[in-house]
Protein backbone atom coordinates (compact mmCIF):
# COMPACT_ATOMS: atom_id res chain seq x y z
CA UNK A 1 0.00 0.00 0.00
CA UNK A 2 1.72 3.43 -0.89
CA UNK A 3 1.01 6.52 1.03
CA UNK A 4 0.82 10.29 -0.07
CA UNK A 5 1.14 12.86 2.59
CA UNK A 6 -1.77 14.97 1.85
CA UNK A 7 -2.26 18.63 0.70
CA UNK A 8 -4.78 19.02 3.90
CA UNK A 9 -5.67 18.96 7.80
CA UNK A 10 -8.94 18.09 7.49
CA UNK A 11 -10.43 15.10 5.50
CA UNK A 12 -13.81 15.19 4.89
CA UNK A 13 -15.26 11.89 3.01
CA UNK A 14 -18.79 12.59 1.57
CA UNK A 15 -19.72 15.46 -0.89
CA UNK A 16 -23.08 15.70 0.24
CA UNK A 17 -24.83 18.76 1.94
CA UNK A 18 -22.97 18.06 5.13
CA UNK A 19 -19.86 17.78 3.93
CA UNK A 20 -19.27 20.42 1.37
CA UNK A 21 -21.53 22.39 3.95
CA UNK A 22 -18.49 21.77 6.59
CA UNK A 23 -16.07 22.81 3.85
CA UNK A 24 -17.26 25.81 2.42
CA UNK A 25 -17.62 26.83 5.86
CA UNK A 26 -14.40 26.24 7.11
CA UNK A 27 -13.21 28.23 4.05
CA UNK A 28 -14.93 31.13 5.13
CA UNK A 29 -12.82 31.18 8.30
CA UNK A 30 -9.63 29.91 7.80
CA UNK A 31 -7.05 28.84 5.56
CA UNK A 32 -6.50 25.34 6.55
CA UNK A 33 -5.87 22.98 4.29
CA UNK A 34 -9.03 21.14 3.12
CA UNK A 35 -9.51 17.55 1.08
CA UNK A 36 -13.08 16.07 0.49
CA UNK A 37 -13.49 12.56 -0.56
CA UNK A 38 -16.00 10.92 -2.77
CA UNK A 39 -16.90 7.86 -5.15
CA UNK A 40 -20.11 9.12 -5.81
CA UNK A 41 -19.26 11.78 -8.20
CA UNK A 42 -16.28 14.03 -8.81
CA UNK A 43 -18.46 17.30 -7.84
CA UNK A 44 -21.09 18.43 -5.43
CA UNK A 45 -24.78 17.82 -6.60
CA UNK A 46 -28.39 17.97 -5.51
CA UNK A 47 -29.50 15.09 -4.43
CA UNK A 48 -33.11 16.36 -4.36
CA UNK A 49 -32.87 17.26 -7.89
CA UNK A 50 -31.97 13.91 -9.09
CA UNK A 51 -35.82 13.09 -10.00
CA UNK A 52 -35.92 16.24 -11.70
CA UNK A 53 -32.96 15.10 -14.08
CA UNK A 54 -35.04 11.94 -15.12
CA UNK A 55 -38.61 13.75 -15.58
CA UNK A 56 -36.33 16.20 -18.18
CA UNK A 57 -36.88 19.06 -16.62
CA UNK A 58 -32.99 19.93 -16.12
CA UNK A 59 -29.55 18.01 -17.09
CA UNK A 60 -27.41 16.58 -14.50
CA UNK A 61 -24.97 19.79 -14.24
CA UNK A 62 -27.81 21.74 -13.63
CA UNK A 63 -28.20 20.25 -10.35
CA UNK A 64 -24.11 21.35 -9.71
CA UNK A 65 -24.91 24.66 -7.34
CA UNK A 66 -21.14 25.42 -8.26
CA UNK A 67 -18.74 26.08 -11.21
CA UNK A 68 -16.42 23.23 -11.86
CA UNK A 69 -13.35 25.95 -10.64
CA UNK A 70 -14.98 27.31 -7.63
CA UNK A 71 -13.50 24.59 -5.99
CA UNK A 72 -9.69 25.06 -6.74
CA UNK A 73 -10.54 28.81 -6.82
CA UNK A 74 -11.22 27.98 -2.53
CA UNK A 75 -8.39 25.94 -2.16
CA UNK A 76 -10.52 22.53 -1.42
CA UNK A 77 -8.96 19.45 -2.63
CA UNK A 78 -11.21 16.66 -4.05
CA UNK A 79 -10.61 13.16 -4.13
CA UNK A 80 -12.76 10.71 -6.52
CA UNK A 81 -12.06 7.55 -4.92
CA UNK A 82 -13.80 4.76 -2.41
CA UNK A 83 -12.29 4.61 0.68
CA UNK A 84 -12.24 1.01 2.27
CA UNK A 85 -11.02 1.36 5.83
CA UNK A 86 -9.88 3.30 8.30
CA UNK A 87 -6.96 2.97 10.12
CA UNK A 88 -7.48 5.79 13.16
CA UNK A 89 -4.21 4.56 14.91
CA UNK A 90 -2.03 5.87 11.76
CA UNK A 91 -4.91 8.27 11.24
CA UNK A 92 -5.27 7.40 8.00
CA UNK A 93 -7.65 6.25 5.39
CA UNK A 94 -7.02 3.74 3.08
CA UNK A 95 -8.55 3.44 -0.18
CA UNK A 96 -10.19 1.03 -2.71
CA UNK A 97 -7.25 1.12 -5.08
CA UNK A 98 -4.35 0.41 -2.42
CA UNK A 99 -3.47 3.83 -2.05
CA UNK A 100 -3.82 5.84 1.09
CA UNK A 101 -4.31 9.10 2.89
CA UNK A 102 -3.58 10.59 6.44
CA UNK A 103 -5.57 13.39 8.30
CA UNK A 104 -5.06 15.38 11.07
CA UNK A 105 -9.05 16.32 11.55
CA UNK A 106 -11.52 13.50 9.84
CA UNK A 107 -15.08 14.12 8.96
CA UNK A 108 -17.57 11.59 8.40
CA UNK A 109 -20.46 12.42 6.08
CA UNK A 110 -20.87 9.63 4.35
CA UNK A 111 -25.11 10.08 4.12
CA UNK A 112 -27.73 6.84 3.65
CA UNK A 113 -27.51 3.43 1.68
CA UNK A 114 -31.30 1.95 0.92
CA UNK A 115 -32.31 -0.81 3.17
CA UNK A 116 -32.21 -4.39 2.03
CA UNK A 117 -34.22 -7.20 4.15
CA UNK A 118 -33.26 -10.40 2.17
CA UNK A 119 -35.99 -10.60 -0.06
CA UNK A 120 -35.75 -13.40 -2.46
CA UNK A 121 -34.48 -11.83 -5.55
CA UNK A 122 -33.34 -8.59 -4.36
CA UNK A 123 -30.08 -8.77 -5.53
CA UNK A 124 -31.09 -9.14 -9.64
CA UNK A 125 -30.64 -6.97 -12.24
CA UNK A 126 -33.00 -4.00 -12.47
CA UNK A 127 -33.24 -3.65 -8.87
CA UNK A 128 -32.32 -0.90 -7.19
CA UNK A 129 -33.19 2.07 -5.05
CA UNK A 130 -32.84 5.56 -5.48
CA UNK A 131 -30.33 7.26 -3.09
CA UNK A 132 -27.08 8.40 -5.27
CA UNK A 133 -26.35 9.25 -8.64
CA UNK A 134 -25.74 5.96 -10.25
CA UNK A 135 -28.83 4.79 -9.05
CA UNK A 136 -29.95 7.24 -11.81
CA UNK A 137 -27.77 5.80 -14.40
CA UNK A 138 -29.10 2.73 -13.31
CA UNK A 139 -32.76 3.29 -13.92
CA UNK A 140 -31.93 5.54 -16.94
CA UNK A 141 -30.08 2.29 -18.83
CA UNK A 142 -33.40 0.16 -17.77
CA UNK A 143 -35.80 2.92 -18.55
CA UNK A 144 -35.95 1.57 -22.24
CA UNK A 145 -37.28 -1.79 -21.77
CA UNK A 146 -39.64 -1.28 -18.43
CA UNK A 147 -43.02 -1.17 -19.79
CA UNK A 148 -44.29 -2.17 -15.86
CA UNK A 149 -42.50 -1.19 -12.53
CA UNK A 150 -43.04 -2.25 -9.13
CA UNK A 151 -41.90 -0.26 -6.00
CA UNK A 152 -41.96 -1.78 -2.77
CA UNK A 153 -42.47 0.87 0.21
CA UNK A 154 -44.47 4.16 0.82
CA UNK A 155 -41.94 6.74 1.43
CA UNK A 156 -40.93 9.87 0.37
CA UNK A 157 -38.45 8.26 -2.41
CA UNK A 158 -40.65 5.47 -3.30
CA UNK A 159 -43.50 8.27 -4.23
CA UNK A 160 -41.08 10.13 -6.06
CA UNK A 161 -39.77 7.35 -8.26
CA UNK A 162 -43.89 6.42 -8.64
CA UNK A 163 -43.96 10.30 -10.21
CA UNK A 164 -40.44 9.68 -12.47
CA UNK A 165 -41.56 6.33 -13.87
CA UNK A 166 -45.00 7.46 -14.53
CA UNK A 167 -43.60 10.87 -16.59
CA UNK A 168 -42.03 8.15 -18.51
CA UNK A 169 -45.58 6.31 -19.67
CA UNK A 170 -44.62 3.22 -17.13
CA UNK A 171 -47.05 1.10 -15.81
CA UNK A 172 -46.41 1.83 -11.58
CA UNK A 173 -47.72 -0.44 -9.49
CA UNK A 174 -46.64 0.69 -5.70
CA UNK A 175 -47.00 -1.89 -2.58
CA UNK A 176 -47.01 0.25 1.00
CA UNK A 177 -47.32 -2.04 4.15
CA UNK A 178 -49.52 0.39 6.28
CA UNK A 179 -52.79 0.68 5.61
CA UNK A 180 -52.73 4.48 4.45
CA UNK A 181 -49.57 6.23 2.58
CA UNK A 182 -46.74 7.19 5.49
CA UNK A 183 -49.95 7.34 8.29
CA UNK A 184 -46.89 6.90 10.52
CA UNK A 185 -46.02 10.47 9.73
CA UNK A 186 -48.85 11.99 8.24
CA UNK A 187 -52.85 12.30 10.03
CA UNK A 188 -55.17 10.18 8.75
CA UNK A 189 -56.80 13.02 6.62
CA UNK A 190 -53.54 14.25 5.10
CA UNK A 191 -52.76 10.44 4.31
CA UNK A 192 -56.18 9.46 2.51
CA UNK A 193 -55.69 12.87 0.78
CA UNK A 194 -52.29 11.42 -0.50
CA UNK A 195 -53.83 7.60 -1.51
CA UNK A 196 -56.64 9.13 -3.45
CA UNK A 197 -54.06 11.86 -4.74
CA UNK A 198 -51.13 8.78 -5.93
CA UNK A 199 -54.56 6.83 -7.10
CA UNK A 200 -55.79 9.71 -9.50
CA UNK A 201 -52.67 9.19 -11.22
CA UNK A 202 -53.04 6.06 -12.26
CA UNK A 203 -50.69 4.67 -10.18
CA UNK A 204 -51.74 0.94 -8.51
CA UNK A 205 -51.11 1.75 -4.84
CA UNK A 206 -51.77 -1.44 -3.01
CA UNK A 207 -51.93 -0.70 0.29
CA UNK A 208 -51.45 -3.35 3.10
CA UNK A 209 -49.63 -5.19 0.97
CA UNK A 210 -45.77 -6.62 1.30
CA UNK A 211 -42.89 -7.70 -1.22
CA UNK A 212 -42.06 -11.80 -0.42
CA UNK A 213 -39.65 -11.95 -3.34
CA UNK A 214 -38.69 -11.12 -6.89
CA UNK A 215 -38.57 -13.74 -9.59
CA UNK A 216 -36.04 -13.90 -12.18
CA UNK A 217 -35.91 -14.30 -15.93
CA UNK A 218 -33.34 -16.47 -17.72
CA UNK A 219 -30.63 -13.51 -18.15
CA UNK A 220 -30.87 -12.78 -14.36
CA UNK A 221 -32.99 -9.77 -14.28
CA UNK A 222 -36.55 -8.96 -12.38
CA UNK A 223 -39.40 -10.16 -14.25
CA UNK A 224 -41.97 -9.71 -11.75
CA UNK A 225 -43.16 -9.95 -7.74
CA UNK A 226 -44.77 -11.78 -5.48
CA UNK A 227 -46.77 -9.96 -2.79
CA UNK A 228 -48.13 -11.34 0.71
CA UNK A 229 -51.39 -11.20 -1.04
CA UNK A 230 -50.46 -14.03 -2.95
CA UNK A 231 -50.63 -11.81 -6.08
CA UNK A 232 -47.54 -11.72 -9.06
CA UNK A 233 -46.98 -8.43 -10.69
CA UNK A 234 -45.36 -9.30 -13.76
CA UNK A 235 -42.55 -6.25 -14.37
CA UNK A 236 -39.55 -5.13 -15.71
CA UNK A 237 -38.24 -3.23 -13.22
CA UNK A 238 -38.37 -2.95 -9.07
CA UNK A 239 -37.46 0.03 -6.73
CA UNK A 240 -36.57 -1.18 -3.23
CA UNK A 241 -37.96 2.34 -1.12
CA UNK A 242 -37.84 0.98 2.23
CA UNK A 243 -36.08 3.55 4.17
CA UNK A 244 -32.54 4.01 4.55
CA UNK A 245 -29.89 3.31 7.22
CA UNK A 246 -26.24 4.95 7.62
CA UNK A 247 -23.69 4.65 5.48
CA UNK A 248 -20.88 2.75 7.25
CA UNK A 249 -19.93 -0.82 6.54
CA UNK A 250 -16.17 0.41 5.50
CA UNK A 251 -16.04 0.97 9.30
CA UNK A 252 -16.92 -2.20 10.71
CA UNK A 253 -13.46 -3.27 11.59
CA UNK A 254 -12.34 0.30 13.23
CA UNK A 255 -12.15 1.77 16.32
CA UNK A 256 -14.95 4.07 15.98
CA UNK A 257 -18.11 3.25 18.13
CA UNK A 258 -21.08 2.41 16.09
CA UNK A 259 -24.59 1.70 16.72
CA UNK A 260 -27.26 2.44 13.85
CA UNK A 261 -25.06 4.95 13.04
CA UNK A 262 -21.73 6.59 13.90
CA UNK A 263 -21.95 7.95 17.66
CA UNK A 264 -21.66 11.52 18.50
CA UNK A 265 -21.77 13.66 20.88
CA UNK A 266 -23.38 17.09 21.33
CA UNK A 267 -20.39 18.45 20.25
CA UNK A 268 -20.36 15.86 17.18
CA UNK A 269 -17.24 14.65 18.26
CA UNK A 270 -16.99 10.71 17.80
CA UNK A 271 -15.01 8.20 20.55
CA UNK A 272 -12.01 9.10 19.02
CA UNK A 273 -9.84 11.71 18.78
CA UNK A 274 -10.37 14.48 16.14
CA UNK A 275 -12.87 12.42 14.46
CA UNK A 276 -16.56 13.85 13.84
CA UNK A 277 -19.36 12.53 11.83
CA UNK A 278 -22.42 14.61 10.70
CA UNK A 279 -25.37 14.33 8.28
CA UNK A 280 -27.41 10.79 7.98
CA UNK A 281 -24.21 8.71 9.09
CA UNK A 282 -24.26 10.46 12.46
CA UNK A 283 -26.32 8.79 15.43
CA UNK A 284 -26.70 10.88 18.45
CA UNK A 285 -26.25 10.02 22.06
CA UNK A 286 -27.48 12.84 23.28
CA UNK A 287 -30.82 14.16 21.05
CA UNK A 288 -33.17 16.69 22.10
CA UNK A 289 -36.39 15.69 23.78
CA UNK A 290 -38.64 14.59 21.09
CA UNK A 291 -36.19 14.46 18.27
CA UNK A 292 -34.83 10.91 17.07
CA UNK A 293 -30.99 10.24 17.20
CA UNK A 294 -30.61 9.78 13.78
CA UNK A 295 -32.34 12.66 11.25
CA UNK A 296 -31.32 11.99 7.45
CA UNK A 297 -32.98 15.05 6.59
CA UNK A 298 -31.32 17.70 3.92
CA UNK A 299 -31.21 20.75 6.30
CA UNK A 300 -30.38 18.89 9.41
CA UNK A 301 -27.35 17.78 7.36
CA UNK A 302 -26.36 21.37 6.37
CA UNK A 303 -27.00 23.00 10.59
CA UNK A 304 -24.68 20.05 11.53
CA UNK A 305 -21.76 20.98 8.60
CA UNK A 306 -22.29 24.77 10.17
CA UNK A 307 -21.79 24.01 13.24
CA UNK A 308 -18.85 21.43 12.83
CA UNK A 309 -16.88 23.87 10.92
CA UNK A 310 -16.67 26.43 13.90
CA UNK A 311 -15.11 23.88 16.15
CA UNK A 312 -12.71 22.61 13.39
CA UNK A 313 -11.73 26.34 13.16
CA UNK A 314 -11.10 26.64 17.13
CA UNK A 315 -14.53 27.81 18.24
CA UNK A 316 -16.45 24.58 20.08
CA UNK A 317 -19.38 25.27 18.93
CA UNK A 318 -22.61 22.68 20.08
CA UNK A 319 -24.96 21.41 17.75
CA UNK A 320 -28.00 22.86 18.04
CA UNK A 321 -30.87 21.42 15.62
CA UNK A 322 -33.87 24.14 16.59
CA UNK A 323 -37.37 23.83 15.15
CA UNK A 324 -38.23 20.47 13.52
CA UNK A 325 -38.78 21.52 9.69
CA UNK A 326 -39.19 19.41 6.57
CA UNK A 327 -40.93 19.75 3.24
CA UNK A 328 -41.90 17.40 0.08
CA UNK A 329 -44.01 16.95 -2.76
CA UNK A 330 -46.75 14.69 -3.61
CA UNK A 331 -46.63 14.87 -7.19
CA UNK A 332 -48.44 18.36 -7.49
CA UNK A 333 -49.00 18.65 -3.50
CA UNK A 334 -46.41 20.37 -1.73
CA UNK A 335 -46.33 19.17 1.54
CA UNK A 336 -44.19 21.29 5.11
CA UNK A 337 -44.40 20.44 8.51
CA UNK A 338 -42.88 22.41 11.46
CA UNK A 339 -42.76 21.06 15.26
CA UNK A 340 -44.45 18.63 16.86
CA UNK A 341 -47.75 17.47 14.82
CA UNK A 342 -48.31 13.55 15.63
CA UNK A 343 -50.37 11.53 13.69
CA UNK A 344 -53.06 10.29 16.49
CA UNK A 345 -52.60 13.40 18.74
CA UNK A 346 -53.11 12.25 22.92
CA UNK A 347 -55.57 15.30 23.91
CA UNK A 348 -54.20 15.75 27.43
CA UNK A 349 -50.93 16.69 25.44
CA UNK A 350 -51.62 17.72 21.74
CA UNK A 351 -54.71 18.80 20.04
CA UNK A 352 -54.82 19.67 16.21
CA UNK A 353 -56.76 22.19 14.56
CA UNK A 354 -57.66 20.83 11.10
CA UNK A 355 -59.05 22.60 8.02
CA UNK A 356 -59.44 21.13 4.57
CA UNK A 357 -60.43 22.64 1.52
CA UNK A 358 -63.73 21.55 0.18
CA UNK A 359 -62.92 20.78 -3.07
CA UNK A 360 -58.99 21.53 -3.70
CA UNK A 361 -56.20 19.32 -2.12
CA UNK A 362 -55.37 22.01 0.25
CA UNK A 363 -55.01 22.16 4.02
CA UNK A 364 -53.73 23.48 7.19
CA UNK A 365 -53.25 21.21 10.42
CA UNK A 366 -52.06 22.88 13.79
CA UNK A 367 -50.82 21.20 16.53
CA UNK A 368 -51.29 22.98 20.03
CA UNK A 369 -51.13 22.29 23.61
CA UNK A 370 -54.95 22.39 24.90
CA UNK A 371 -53.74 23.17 28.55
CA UNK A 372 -51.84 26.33 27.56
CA UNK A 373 -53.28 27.35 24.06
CA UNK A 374 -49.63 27.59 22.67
CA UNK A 375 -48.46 26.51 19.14
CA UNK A 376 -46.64 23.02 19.00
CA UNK A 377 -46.50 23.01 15.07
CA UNK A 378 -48.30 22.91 11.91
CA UNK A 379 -48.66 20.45 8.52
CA UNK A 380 -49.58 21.99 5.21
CA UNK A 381 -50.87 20.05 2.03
CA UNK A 382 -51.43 22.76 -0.61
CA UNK A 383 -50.18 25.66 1.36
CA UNK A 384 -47.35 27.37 1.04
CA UNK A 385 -46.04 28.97 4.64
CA UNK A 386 -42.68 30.98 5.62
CA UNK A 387 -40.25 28.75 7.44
CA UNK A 388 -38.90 31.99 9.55
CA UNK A 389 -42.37 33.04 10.96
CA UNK A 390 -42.98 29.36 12.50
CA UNK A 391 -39.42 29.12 13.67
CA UNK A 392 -40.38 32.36 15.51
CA UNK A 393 -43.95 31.33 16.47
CA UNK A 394 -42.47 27.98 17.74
CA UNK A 395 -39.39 29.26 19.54
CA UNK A 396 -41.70 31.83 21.43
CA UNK A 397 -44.24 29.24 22.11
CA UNK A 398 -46.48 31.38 20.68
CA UNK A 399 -50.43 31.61 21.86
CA UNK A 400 -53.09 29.74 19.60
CA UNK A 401 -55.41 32.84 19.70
CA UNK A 402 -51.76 35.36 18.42
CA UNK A 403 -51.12 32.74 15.79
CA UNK A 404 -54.64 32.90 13.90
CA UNK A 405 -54.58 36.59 14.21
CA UNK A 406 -51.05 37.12 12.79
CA UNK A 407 -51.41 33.91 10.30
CA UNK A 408 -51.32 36.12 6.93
CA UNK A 409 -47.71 37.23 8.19
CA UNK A 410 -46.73 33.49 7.18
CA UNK A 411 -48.28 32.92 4.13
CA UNK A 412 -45.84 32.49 1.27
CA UNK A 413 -46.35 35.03 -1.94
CA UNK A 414 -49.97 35.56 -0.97
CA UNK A 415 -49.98 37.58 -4.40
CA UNK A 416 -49.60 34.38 -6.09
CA UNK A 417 -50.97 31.76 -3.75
CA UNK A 418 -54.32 31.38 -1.97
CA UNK A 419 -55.08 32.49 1.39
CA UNK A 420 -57.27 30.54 3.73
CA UNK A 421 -56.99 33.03 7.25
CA UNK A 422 -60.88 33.54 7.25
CA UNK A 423 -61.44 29.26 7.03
CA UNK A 424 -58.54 29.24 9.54
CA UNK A 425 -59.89 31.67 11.90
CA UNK A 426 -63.89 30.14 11.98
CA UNK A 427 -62.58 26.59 12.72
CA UNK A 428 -60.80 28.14 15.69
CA UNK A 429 -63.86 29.79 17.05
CA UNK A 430 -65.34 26.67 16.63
CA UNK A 431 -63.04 24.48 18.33
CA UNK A 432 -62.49 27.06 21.31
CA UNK A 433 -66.78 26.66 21.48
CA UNK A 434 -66.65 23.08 21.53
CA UNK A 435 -63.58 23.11 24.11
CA UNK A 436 -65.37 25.28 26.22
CA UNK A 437 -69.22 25.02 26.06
């Protein structure tokens, strides 16, 4: 194995948000040396975009935020290789190709893989998820010959690829295991919005219904499923959506303690000296109330790159997530949720003020806490709001009664979008009637 001493201080492997997030930030500050690794692709990229790239509404360096040269222009070093393992004691990181690298200051960001469960058949040709950019390739190469596609789990990916395959004039048939699309998350009006919504489409949602293998044809590719409701889909083509977990197998043999994910502290430090990990690889052992230990979420991803990069610059800096916040689209339904909304609210804790347009797929849910009136968040189908009045209203644990009054101040473009105070504000009244007769 040869070595090269490096051209940085800090290695960062991962060119995701929270990497080039901890980068770019760094840069700002200081003029360490910098190196980011990555096998994914030689430059930064959008992952959110990728489904955009496929429908043909941009090309693949449209979803590059920055000029091939902006990188050199900042002094940041990138690396397009795999790395294998890590050796912490040498601090180093060997690669793929039997060449090798040593750090004084490692970052992990090394995102999500799909899940696999041993399905019969998972491992066949036109399989795949939908996670990094050759998973695009992938499906692009297949795209040709699927006339039918299956995709097993109701997610936020697995509804996307539903929307790419059927731009495409595919056949999408699309098995969820709960008996209403991601009821786990969403209430149960939101989620029968979102079945009758995927259904309208013409996509086959079946719901209650699970993948028990994949059969093969005689080259070794899918051909078609078979569902626990004894049922074969005959298809070209399956997407494997069932969530993701961290990113980590190259560190299975290292030093670094592990659990789902990589363990950090507040601080995002790991067990190890001068080694953090951030983003969807990162598993905390010390999350806020209410919050889960591991958040693969884009903007989680870029707070935690912030933050790292002022301690990597000499200012320990704790990592701080705030507000809950996250946002996605339904084919046409754009969907946000800020704070604490939970999908069968416990009235002694949490009760939700709902509104639903009559007609339109539009509507505004908001959590509050019935003993003090005061907001605990919100979930919008339809409805576009501003992410820096709730973070506000949320923060200030703002009264009910304050938040109906003031709720124009959070629409988004009102001059362009519908506003639905007036609805918003008689539903109150009426639930303040019925909660105090």
């Amino acid at each position: 194995m040869t070595s090269n001493k490096p051209k940085s201080s800090i290695v960062i492997i991962g060119n995701g948000i929270s990497g080039i997030t901890t980068a770019r930030h760094i840069r700002k500050q200081s003029n360490v040396e910098i190196t980011i690794i990555s096998d994914e692709s030689p430059y930064f990229f959008s992952r959110t975009a990728l489904m955009y790239v496929y429908m043909g509404h941009m090309q693949f360096e449209h979803t590059q935020p920055y000029e091939n040269n902006f990188w050199e222009k900042n002094k940041i070093s990138l690396v397009h290789k795999r790395v294998a393992k890590l050796i912490s004691e040498k601090h180093m990181l060997a690669f793929e190709d039997g060449s090798s690298i040593v750090y004084d200051k490692l970052v992990i960001a090394t995102g999500s893989k799909p899940n696999r469960f041993g399905w019969p058949g998972q491992n066949l040709k036109a399989v795949q998820g939908l996670y990094h950019k050759q998973d695009l390739e992938q499906l692009e190469a297949w795209s040709g010959s699927i006339k039918s596609a299956t995709i097993v789990g109701g997610g936020l990916i697995g509804i996307e690829l539903a929307e790419m395959l059927h731009s495409r004039g595919k056949k999408v048939h699309f098995l969820v295991r709960e008996s209403s699309f991601w009821n786990a998350i969403l209430p149960e009006e939101e989620s029968e919005m979102i079945n009758q919504h995927i259904r309208l489409h013409g996509i086959d949602l079946q719901l209650e219904t699970e993948l028990k293998g994949i059969e093969s044809n005689e080259e070794g590719r899918a051909k078609g499923v078979h569902t626990t409701r004894n049922e074969f889909i005959e298809c070209q083509w399956v997407g494997l959506t069932v969530g993701v977990s961290p990113n980590i197998d190259f560190l299975k043999n290292s030093s670094l303690e592990t659990g789902k994910g990589i363990k950090v502290n507040s601080f995002l430090e790991t067990n190890l000296p001068h080694v953090y990990a951030i983003g969807d690889c990162a598993e905390q052992t010390e999350p806020l109330e209410g919050r889960q230990p591991i958040e693969a979420v884009w903007y989680t991803g870029r707070m935690m790159g912030e933050t790292l990069a002022k301690t990597l610059v000499g200012e320990k800096t704790k990592y701080v997530p705030g507000n809950w916040f996250n946002s996605a689209k339904f084919f046409d339904i754009e969907y946000q949720t800020y704070g604490t909304v939970t999908s069968t609210p416990v009235y002694e804790e949490e009760q939700h003020l709902f509104w639903k347009h009559p007609k339109k797929n539009n509507s505004i849910r908001l959590s509050f806490n019935p003993s003090t009136n005061t907001l605990l968040g919100c979930i919008t189908m339809g409805v576009r709001l501003r992410h820096s009045v709730f973070d506000e209203w949320l923060t200030n644990k703002e009264p009910m009664d304050s938040v109906i009054k003031n709720f124009k101040t959070a629409n988004f473009d009102p001059e362009f979008y519908p506003t639905y105070e007036k609805e918003l504000t008689m539903e109150w009244e009426t639930l303040k009637r019925h909660n105090n007769p």
